[in-house]
Protein backbone atom coordinates (compact mmCIF):
# COMPACT_ATOMS: atom_id res chain seq x y z
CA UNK A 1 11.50 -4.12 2.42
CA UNK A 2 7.99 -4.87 3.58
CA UNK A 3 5.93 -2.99 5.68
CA UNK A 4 2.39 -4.36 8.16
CA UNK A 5 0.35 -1.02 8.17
CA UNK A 6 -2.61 -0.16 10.32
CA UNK A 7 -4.81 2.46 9.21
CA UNK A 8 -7.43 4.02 11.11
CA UNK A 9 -10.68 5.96 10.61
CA UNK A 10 -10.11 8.37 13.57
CA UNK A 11 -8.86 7.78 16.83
CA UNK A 12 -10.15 4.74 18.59
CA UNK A 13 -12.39 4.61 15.28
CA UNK A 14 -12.55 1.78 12.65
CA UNK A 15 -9.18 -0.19 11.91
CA UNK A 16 -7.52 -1.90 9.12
CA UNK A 17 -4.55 -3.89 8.71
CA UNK A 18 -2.39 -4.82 5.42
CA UNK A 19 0.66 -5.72 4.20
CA UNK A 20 3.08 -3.95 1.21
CA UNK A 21 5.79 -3.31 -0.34
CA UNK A 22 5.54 -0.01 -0.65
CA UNK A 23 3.33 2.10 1.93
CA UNK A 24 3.07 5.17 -0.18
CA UNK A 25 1.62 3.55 -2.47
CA UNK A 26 -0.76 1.31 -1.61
CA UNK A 27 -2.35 4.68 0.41
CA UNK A 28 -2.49 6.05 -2.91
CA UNK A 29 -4.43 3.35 -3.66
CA UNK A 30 -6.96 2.83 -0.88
CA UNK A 31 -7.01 6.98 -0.94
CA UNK A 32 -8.07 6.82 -4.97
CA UNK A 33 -10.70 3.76 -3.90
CA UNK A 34 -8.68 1.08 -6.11
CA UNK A 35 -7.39 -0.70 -2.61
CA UNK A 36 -9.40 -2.62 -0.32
CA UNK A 37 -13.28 -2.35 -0.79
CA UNK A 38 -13.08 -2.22 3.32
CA UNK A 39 -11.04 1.25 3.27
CA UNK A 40 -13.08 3.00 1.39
CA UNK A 41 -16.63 1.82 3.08
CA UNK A 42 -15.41 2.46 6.19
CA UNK A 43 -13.19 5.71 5.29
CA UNK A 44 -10.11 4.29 6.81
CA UNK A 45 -7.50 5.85 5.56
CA UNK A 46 -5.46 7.52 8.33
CA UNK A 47 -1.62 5.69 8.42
CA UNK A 48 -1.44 5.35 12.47
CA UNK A 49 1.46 2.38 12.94
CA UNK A 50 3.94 0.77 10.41
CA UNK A 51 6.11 -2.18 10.81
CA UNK A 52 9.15 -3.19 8.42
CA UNK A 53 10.45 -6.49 7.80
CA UNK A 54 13.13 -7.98 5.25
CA UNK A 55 11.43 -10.36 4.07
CA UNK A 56 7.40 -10.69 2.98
CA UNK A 57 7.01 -13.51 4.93
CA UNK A 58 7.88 -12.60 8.14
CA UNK A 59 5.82 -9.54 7.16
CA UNK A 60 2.89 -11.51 6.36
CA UNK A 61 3.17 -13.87 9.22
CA UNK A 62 3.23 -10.81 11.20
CA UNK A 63 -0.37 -9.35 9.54
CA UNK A 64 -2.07 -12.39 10.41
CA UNK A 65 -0.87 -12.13 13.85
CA UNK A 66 -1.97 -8.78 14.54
CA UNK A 67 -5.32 -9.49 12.69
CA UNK A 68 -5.88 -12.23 15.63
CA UNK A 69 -5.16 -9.94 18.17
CA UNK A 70 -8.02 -8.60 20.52
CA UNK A 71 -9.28 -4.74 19.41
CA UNK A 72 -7.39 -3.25 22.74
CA UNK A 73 -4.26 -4.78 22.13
CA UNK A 74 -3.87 -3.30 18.58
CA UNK A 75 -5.13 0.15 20.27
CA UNK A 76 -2.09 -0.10 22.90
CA UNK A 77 0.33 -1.18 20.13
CA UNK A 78 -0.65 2.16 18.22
CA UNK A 79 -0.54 4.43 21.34
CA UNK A 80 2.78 3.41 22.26
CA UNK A 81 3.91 4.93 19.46
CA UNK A 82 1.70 7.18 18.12
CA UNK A 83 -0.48 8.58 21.02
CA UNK A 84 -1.90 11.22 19.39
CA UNK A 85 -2.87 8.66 16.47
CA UNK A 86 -0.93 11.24 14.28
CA UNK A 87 -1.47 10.83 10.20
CA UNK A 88 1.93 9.12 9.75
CA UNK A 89 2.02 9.11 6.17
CA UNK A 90 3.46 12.76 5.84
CA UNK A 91 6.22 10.91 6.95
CA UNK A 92 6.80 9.00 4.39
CA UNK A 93 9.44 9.22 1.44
């Protein structure tokens, strides 16, 4: 599996978008300031919307889509499912 993650600094704040194979962790890693150099200048590192996919492409193809998208369409994407911009990663398994 392969996941597109957003990650946010607060709500409405600063936003980041990547792609994994493993969402916990890769947030370990932008957490312990070995992920991007982004993250951890901008303290983004609140999981607000994940997307699987089979196969890495499609979840790549899918990164550089949302990367292209305006700023208030990747805010409406997130509050469609996470309104409150909720910490999703203590979801994770």
């Amino acid at each position: 599996m392969y996941y597109v993650y957003i990650l946010a600094s607060r709500r409405h704040g600063t936003l980041y978008i990547g792609v994994t194979n493993s969402v916990q962790k890769r947030l370990e890693q932008h957490r312990n300031g070995k992920g991007s150099s982004f993250v951890k200048t901008y303290a983004v590192y609140r999981l607000v919307h994940v997307e699987s996919y089979e196969r890495a492409e499609e979840a790549i193809m899918r990164e550089k889509q949302l990367k292209k998208w305006k700023r208030n369409w990747k805010i409406e994407l997130i509050e469609r499912e996470n309104p409150e911009w909720r910490d999703l990663s203590d979801l994770l398994v």
